[in-house]
C-alpha atoms as a PDB file:
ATOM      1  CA  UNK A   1    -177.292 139.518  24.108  1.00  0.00           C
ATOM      2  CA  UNK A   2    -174.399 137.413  23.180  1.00  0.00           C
ATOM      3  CA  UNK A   3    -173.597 136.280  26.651  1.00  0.00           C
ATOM      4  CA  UNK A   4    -175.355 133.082  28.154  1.00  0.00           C
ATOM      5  CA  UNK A   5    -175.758 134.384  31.909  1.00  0.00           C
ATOM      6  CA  UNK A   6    -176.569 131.627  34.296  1.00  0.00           C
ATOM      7  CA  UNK A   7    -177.350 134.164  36.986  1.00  0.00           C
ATOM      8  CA  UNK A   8    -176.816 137.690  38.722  1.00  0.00           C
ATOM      9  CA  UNK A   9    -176.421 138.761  41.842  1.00  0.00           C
ATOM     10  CA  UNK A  10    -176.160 142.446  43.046  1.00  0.00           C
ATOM     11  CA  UNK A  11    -175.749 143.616  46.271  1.00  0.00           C
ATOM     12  CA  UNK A  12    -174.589 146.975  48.986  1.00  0.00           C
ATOM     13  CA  UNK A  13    -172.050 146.947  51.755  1.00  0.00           C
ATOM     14  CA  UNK A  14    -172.848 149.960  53.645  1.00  0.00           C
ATOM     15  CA  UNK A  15    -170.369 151.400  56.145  1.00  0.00           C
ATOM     16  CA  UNK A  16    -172.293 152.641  59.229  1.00  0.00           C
ATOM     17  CA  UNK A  17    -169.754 152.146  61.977  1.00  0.00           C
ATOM     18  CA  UNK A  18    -165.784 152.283  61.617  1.00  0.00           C
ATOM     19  CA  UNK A  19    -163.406 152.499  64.887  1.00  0.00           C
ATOM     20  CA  UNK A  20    -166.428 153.303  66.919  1.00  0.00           C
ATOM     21  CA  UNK A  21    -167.383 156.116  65.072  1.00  0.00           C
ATOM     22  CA  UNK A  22    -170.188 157.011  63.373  1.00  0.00           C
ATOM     23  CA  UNK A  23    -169.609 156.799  59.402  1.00  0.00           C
ATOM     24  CA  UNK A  24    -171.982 159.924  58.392  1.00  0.00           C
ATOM     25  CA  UNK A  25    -173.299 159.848  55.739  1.00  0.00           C
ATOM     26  CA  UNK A  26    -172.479 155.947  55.555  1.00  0.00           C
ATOM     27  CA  UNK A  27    -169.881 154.603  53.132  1.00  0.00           C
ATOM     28  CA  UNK A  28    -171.265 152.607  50.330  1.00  0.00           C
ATOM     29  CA  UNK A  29    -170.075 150.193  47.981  1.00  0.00           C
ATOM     30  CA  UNK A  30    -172.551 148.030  45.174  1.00  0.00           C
ATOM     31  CA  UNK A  31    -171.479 145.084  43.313  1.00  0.00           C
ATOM     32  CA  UNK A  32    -173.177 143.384  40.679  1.00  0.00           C
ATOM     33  CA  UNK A  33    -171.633 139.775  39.377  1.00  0.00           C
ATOM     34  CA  UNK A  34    -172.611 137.771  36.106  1.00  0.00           C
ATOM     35  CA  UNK A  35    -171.626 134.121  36.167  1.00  0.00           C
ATOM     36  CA  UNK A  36    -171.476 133.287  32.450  1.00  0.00           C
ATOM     37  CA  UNK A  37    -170.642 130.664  30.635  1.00  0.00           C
ATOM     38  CA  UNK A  38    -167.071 130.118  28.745  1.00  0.00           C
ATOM     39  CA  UNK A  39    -167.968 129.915  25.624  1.00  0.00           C
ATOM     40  CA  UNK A  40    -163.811 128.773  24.884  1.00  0.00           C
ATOM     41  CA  UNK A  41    -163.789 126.157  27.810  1.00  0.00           C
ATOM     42  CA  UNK A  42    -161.746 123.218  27.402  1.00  0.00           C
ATOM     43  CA  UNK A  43    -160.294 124.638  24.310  1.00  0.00           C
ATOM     44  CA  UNK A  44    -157.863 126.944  23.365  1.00  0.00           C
ATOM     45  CA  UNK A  45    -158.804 129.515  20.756  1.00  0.00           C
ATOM     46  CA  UNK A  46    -156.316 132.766  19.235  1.00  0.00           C
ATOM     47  CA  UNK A  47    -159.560 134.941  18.291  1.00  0.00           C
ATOM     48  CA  UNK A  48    -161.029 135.823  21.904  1.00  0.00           C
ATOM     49  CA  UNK A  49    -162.973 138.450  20.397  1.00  0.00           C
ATOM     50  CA  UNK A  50    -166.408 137.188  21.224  1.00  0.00           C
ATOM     51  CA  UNK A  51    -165.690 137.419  25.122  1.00  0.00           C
ATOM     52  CA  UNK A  52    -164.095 141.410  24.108  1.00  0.00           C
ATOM     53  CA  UNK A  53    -168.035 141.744  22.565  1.00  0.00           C
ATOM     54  CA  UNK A  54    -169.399 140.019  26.292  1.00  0.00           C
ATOM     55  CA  UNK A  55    -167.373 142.212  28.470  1.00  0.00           C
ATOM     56  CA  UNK A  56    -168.859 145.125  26.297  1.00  0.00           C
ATOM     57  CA  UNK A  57    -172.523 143.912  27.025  1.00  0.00           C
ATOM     58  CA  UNK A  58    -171.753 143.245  30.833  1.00  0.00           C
ATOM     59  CA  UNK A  59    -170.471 146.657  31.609  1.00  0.00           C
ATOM     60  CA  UNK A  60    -173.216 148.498  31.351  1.00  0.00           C
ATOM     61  CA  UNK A  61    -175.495 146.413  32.542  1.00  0.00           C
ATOM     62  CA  UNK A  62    -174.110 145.269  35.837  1.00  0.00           C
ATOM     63  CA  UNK A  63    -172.665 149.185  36.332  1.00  0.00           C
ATOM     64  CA  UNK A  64    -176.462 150.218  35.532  1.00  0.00           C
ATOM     65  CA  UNK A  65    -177.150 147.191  38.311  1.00  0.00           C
ATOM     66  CA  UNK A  66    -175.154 149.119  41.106  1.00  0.00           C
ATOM     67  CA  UNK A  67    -176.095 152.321  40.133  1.00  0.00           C
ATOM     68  CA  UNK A  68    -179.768 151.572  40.967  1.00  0.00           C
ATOM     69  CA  UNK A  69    -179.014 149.498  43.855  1.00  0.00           C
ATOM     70  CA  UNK A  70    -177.783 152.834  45.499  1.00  0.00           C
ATOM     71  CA  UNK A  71    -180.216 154.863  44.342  1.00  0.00           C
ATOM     72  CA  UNK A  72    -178.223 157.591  42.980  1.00  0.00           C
ATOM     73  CA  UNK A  73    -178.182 159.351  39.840  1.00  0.00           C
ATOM     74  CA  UNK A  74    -175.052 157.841  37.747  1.00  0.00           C
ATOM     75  CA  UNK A  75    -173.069 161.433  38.265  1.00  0.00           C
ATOM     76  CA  UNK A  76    -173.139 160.857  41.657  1.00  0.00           C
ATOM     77  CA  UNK A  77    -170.763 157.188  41.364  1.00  0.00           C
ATOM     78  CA  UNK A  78    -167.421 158.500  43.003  1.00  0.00           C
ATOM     79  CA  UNK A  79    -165.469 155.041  42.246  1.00  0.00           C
ATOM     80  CA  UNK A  80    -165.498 152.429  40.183  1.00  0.00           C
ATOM     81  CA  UNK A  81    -163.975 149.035  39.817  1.00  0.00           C
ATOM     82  CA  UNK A  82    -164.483 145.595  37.623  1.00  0.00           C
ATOM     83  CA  UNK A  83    -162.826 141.547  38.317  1.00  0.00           C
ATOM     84  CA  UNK A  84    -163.400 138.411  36.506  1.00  0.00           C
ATOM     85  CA  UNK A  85    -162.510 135.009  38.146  1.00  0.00           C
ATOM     86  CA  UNK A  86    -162.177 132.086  35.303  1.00  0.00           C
ATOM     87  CA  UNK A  87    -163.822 128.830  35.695  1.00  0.00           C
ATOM     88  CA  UNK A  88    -161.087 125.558  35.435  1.00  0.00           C
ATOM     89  CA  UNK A  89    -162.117 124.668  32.206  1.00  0.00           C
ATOM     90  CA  UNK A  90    -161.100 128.363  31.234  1.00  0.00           C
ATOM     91  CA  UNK A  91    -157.889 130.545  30.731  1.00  0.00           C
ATOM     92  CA  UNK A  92    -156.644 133.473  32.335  1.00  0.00           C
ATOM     93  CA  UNK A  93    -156.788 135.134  29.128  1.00  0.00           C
ATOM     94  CA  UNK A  94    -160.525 134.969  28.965  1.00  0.00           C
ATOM     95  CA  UNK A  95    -160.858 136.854  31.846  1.00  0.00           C
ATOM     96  CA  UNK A  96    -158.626 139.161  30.689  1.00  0.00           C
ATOM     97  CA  UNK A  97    -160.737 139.493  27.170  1.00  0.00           C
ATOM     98  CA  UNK A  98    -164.042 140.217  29.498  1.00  0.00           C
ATOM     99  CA  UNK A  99    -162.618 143.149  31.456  1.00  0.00           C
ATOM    100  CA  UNK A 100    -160.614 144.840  28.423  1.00  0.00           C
ATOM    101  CA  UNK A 101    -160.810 146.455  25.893  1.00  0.00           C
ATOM    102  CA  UNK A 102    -164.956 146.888  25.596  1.00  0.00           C
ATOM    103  CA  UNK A 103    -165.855 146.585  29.197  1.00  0.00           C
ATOM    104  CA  UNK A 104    -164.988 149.886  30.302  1.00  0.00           C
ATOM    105  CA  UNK A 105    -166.578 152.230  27.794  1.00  0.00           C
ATOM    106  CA  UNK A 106    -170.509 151.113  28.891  1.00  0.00           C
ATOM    107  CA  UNK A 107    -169.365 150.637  32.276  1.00  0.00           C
ATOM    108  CA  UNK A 108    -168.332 154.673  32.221  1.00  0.00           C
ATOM    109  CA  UNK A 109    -171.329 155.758  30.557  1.00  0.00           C
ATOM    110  CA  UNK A 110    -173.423 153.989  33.050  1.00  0.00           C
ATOM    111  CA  UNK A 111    -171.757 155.818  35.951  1.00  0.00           C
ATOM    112  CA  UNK A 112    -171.681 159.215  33.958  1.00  0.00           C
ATOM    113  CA  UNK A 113    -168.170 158.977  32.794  1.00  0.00           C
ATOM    114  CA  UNK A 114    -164.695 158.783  34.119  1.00  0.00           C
ATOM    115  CA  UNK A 115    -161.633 160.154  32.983  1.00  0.00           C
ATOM    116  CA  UNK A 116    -159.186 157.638  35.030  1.00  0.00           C
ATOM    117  CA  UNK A 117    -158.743 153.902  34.317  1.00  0.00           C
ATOM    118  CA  UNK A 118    -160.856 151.517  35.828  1.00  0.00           C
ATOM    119  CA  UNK A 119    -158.960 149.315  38.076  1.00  0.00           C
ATOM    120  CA  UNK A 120    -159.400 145.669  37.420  1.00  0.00           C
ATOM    121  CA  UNK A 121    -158.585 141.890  38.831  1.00  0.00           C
ATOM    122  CA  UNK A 122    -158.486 138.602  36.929  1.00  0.00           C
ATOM    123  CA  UNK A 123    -157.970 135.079  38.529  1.00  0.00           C
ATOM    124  CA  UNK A 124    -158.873 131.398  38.275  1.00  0.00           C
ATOM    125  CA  UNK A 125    -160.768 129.647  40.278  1.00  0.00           C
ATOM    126  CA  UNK A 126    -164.212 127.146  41.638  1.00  0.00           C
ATOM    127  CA  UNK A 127    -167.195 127.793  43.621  1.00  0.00           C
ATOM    128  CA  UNK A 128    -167.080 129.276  46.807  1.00  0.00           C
ATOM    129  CA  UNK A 129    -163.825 131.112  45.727  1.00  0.00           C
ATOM    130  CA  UNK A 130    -162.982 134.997  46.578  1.00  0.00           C
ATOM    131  CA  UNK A 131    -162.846 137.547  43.932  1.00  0.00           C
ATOM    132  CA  UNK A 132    -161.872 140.987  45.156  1.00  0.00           C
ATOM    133  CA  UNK A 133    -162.455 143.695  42.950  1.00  0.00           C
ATOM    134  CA  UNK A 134    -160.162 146.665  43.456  1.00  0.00           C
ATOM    135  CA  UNK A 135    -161.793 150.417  43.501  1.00  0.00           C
ATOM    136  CA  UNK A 136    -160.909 153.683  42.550  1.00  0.00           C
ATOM    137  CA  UNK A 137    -161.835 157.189  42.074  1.00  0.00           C
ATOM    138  CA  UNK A 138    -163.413 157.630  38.732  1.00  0.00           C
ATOM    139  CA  UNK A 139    -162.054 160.665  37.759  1.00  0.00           C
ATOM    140  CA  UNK A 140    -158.556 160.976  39.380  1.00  0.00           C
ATOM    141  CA  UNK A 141    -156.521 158.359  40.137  1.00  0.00           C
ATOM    142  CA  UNK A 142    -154.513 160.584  42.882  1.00  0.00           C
ATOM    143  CA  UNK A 143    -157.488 160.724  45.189  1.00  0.00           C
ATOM    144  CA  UNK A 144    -156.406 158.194  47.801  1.00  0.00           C
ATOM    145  CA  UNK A 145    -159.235 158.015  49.938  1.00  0.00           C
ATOM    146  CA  UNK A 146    -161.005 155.965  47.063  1.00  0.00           C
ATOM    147  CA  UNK A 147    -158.115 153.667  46.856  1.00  0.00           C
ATOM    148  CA  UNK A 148    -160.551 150.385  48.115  1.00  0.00           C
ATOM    149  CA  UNK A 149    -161.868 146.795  47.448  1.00  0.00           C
ATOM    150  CA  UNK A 150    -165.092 144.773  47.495  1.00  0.00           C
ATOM    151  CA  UNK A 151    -165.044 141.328  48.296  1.00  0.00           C
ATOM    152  CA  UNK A 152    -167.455 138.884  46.035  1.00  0.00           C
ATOM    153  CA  UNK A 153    -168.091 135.087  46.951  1.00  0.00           C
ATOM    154  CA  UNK A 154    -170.756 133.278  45.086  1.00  0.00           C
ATOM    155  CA  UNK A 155    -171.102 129.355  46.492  1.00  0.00           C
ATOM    156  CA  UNK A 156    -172.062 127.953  43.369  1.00  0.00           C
ATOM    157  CA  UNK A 157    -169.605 129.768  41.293  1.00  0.00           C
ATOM    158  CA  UNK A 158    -167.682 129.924  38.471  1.00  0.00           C
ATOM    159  CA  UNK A 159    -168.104 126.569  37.808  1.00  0.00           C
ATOM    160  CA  UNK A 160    -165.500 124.977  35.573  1.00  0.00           C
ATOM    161  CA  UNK A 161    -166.949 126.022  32.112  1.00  0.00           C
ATOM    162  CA  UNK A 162    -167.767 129.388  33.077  1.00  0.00           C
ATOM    163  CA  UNK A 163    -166.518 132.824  34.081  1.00  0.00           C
ATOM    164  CA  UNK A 164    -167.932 135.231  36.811  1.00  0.00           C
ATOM    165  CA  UNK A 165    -167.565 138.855  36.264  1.00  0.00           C
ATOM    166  CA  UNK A 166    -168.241 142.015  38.924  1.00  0.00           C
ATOM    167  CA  UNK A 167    -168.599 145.414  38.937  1.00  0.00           C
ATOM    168  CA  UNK A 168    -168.600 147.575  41.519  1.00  0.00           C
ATOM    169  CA  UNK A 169    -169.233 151.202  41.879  1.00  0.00           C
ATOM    170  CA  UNK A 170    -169.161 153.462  45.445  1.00  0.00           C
ATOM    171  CA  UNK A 171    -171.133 156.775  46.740  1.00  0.00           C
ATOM    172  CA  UNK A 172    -168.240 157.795  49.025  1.00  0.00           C
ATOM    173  CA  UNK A 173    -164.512 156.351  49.843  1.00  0.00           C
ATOM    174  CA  UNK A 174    -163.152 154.387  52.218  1.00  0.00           C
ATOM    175  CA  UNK A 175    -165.290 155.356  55.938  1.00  0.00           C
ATOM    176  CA  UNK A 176    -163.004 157.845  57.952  1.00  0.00           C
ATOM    177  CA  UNK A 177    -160.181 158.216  55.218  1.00  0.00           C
ATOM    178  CA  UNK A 178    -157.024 160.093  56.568  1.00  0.00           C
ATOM    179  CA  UNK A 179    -153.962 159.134  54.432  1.00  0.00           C
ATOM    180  CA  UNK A 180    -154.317 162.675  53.044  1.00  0.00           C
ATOM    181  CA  UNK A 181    -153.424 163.592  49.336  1.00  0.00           C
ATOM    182  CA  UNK A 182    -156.289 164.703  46.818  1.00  0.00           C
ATOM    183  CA  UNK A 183    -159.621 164.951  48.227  1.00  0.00           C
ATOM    184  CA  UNK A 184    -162.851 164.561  45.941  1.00  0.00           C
ATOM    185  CA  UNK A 185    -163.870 167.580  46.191  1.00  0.00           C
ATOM    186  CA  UNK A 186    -160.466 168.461  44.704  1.00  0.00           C
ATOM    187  CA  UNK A 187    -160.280 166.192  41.724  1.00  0.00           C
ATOM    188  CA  UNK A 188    -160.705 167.810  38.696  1.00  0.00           C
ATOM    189  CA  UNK A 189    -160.656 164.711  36.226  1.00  0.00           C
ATOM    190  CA  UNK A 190    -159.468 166.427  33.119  1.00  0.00           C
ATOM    191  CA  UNK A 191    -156.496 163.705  32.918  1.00  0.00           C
ATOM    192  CA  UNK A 192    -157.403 160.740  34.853  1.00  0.00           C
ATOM    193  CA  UNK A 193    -155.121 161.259  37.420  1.00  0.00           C
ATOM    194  CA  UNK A 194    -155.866 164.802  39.705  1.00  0.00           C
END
């Protein structure tokens, strides 16, 4: 592995409960950050192809990461997002180079594919700072009740020389979605959009 992980953290936001009603079956959501270090901190560099070659190694693991942490087989992921928040030390432009353009091939196998894009976030900032990562469906970008977000806070990161990265993958959409449009069950996937 080329990337130099200082730690990872995975975890589930389960929607039991929305507006007093019961969410059945519950609404999930797993993310699964990497807080690496920048190996182009401090510095700037044209060739950013080492982080593309990261980015390719993180997306399947941490997608594998939330796929286990729901317990599902990977054809079962409905949604599917990634986000990387630069360290000081760091660029936007390295976050960029993590999320595209190797991230999102293992991060589809790991899930069982995906025909639409995989929406994405990038951002600088310190410790304690909020990342959200933005969600939707995997196979059709139409289906608004996936259209979502996960929020990721990590206290001791990124620190200035380093980047955290998430990915986040759901079992469901958004608990009691009603904005109408193309349902899941609907979505055929063959273009990435219906």
């Amino acid at each position: 592995m080329i990337a130099d992980i200082r730690k990872i953290a995975v975890w589930v936001e389960e929607a039991l409960k929305e507006a007093g009603r019961t969410v059945s079956p519950a609404s999930r959501k797993a993310v699964a950050v990497a807080v690496i270090a920048n190996p182009f901190a401090g510095r700037y560099v044209d060739d950013l192809s080492v982080l593309m070659d990261i980015g390719g190694e993180l997306g399947g693991l941490l997608a594998g990461r939330c796929v286990e942490a729901l317990g599902i087989a990977p054809d079962q992921v409905q949604s599917y997002g990634k986000a990387a928040m630069v360290g000081e030390a760091g660029e936007l432009e390295h976050a960029a180079a993590i999320l595209h353009p190797n991230l999102g091939a293992p991060l589809r196998a790991a899930v069982g594919g995906g025909a639409a894009l995989v929406p994405s976030s990038k951002k600088m900032g310190g410790p304690g700072h909020v990342l959200d990562v933005p969600l939707g469906h995997k196979n059709a970008a139409y289906v608004r009740s996936h259209f979502d977000a996960i929020e990721v806070r990590l206290n001791d990161s990124p620190r200035a020389g380093e980047i955290m990265v998430a990915v986040a993958v759901t079992d469901s959409g958004r608990p009691l979605a009603r904005v109408g449009g193309l349902s899941h069950d609907e979505a055929e996937g063959q273009d990435g959009l219906r």
